[in-house]
Protein backbone atom coordinates (compact mmCIF):
# COMPACT_ATOMS: atom_id res chain seq x y z
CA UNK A 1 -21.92 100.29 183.19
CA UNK A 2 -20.72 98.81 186.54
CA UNK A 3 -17.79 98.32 185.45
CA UNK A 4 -16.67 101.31 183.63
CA UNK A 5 -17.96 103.21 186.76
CA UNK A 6 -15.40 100.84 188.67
CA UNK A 7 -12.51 101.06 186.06
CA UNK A 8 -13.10 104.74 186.19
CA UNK A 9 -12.70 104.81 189.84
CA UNK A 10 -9.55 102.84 190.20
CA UNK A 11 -7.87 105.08 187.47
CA UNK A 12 -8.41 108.24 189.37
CA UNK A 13 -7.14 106.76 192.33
CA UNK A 14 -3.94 106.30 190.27
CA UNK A 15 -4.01 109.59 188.92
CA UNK A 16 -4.26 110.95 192.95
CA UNK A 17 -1.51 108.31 194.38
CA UNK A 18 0.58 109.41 191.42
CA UNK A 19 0.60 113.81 192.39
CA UNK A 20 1.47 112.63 195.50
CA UNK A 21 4.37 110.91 194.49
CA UNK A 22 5.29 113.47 192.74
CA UNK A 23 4.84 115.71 195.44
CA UNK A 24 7.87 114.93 198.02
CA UNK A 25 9.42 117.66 198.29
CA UNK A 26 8.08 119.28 201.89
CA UNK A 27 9.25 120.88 204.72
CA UNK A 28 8.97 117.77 206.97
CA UNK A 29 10.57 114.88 205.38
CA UNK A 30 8.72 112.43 207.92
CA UNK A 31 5.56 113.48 205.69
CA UNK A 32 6.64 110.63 203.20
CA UNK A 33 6.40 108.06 205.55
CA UNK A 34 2.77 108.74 206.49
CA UNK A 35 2.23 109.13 202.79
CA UNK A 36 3.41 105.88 202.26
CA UNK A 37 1.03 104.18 204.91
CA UNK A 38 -1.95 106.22 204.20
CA UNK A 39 -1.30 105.00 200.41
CA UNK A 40 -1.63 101.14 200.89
CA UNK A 41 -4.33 101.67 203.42
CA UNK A 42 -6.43 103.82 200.53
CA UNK A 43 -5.86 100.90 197.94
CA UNK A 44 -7.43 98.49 200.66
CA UNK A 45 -10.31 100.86 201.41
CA UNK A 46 -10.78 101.38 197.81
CA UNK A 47 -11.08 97.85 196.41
CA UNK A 48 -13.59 96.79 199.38
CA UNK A 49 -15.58 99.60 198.39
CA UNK A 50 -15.50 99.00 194.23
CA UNK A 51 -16.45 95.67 195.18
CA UNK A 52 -19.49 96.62 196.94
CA UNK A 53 -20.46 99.30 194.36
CA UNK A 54 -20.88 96.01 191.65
CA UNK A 55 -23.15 94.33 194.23
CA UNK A 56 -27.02 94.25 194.16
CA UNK A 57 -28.42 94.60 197.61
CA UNK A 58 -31.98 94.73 199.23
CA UNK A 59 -33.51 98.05 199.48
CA UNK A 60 -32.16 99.34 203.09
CA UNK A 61 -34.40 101.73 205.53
CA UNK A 62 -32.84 105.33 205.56
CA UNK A 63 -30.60 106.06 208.18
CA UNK A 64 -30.80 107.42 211.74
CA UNK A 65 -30.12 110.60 213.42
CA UNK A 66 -26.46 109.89 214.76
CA UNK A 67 -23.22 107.94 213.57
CA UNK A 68 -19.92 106.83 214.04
CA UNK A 69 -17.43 106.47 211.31
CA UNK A 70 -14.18 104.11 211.75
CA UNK A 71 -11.12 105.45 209.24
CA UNK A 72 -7.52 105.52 209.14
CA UNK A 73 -6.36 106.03 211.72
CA UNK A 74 -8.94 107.41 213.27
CA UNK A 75 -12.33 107.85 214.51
CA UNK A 76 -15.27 110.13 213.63
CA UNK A 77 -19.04 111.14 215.43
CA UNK A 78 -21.70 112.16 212.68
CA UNK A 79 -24.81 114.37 213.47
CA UNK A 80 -27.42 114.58 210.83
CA UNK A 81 -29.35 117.24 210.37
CA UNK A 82 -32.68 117.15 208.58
CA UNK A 83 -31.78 114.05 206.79
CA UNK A 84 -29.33 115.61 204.23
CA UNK A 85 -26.83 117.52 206.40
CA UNK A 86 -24.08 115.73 207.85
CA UNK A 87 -21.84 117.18 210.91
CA UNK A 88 -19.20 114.87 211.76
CA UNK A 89 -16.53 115.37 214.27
CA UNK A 90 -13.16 113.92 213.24
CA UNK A 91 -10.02 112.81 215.28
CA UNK A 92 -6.93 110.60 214.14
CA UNK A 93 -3.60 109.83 215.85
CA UNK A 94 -0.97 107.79 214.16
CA UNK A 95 1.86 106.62 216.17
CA UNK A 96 4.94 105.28 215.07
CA UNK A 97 8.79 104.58 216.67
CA UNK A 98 9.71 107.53 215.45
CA UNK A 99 6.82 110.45 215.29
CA UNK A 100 3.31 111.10 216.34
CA UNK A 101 0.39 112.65 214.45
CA UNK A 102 -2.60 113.37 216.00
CA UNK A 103 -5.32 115.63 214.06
CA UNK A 104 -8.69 117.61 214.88
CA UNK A 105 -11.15 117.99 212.43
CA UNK A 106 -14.40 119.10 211.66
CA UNK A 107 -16.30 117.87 208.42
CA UNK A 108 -19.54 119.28 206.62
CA UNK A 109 -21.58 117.68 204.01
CA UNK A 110 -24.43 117.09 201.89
CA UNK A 111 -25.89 114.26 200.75
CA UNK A 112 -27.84 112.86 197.88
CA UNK A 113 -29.72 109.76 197.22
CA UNK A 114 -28.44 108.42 193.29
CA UNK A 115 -31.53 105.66 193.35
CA UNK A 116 -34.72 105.72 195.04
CA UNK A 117 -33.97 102.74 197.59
CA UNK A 118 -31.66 105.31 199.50
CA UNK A 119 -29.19 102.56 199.46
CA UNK A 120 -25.98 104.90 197.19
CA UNK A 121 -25.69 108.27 197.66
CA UNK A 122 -23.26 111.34 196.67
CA UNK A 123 -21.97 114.18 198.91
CA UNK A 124 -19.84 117.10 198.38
CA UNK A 125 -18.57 119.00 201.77
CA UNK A 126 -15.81 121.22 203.25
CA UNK A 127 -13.28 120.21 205.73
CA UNK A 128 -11.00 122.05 208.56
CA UNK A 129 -8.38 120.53 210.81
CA UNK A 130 -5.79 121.02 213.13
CA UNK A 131 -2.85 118.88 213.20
CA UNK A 132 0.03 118.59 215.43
CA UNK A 133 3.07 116.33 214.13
CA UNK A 134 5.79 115.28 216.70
CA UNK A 135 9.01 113.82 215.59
CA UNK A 136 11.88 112.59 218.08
CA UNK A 137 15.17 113.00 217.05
CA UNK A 138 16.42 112.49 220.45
CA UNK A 139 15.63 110.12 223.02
CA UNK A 140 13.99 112.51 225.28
CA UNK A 141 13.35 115.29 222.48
CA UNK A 142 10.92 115.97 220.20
CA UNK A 143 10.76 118.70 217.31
CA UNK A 144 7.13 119.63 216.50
CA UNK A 145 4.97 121.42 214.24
CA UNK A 146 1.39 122.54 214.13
CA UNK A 147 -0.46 123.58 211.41
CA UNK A 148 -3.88 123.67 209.93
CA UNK A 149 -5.81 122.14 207.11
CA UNK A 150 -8.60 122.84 204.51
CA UNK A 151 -9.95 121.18 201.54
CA UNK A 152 -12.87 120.38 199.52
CA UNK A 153 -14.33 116.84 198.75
CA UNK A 154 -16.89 115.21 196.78
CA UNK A 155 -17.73 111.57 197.23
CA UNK A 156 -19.54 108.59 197.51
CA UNK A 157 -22.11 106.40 200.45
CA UNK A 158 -23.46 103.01 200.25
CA UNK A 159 -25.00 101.27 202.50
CA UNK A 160 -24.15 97.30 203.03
CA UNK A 161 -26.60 96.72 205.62
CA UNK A 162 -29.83 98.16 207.22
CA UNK A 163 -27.60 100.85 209.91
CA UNK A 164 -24.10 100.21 208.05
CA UNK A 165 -22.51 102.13 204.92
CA UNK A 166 -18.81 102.55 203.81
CA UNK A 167 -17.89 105.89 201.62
CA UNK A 168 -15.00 107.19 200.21
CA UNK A 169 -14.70 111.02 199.16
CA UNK A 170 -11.70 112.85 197.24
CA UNK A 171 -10.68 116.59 196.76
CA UNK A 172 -8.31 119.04 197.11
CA UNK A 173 -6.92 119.95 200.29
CA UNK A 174 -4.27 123.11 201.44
CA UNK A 175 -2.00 122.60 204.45
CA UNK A 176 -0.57 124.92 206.40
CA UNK A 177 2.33 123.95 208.37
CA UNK A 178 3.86 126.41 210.87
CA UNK A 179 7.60 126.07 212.70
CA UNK A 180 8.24 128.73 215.63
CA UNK A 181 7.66 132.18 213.53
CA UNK A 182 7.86 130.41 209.68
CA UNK A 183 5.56 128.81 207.55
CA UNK A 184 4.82 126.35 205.08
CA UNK A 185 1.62 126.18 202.32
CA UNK A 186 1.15 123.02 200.53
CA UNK A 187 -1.38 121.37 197.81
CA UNK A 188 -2.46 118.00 197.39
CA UNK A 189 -5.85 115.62 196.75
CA UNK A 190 -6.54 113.46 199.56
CA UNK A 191 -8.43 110.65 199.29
CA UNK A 192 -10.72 109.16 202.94
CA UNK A 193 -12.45 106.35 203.31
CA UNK A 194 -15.22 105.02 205.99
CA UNK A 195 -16.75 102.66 207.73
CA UNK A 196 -20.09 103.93 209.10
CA UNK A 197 -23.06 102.92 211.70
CA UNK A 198 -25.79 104.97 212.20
CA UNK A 199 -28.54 105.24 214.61
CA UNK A 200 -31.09 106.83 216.46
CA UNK A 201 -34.29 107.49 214.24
């Protein structure tokens, strides 16, 4: 079962890093770059995280009231509400020679327990964020755009240790990307992943 759960997994993920692929023609061409990075660094996240799914661990205590959740590239503070509502503040900035991304976002979900140790869970949520990306095409210059994102997610939480979990969610998300009076609307499926603490029971 394990492992047709993990084969079935690792073919979606395919299936995801394939539309996006597929999916290269936007108004910033810098776009494919991050695409690129965020790619690899979703195949790492992914394969730690199949791996843990075939483990057996010890039944874990339920977790606290407050978290923090390491991604790429980015950080994120949780607040849990009433054990099965998650609040989590998001930021990321990605810096490279040639751009800057930096993004605000703020994440809602729900959670629940798949086994009665409270050690895997599932969680479907909503997501909004503002991004600002900030390219220099000059040594001194710098053409920008803002814009705004939304999606949809359902995914996975399991915990590796008493306070420590690592997740992994995927949906559809819409981006809105604005340029002085014009815009832009795209579609894709975005895949995060998560490290996670949590404390304060």
């Amino acid at each position: 079962m394990k492992i047709m759960f993990l084969f079935a997994i690792i073919l979606i993920t395919e299936i995801v890093l394939k539309l996006n692929l597929e999916n290269e023609e936007v108004i910033i061409d810098t776009k494919k770059t991050i695409r690129d990075i965020n790619k690899f660094m979703q195949r790492i996240f992914l394969f730690c995280f199949c791996l843990l799914l075939c483990l057996d661990l010890p039944v874990h205590s339920y977790w606290g009231k407050f978290g923090i959740s390491l991604n790429y590239p980015g950080v994120g503070f949780k607040y849990i509400y009433r054990t099965k509502n998650i609040f989590e503040l998001r930021l990321q900035y990605l810096p490279t020679e040639e751009s800057d991304t930096t993004l605000f976002g703020l994440r809602y979900y729900r959670i629940y327990p798949l086994i009665k140790n409270r050690v895997l869970f599932y969680y479907f949520g909503v997501e909004g964020a503002y991004f600002k990306y900030s390219e220099r095409y000059l040594s001194t210059d710098f053409y920008t755009v803002n814009g705004w994102l939304l999606g949809v997610y359902l995914g996975l939480e399991k915990f590796i240790l008493k306070n420590f979990s690592i997740n992994f969610d995927l949906g559809p998300y819409t981006a809105t990307a604005m340029i002085s009076d014009y815009s832009k609307n795209e579609f894709e499926f975005v895949l995060n992943a998560s490290v996670n603490y949590y404390w304060g029971k």
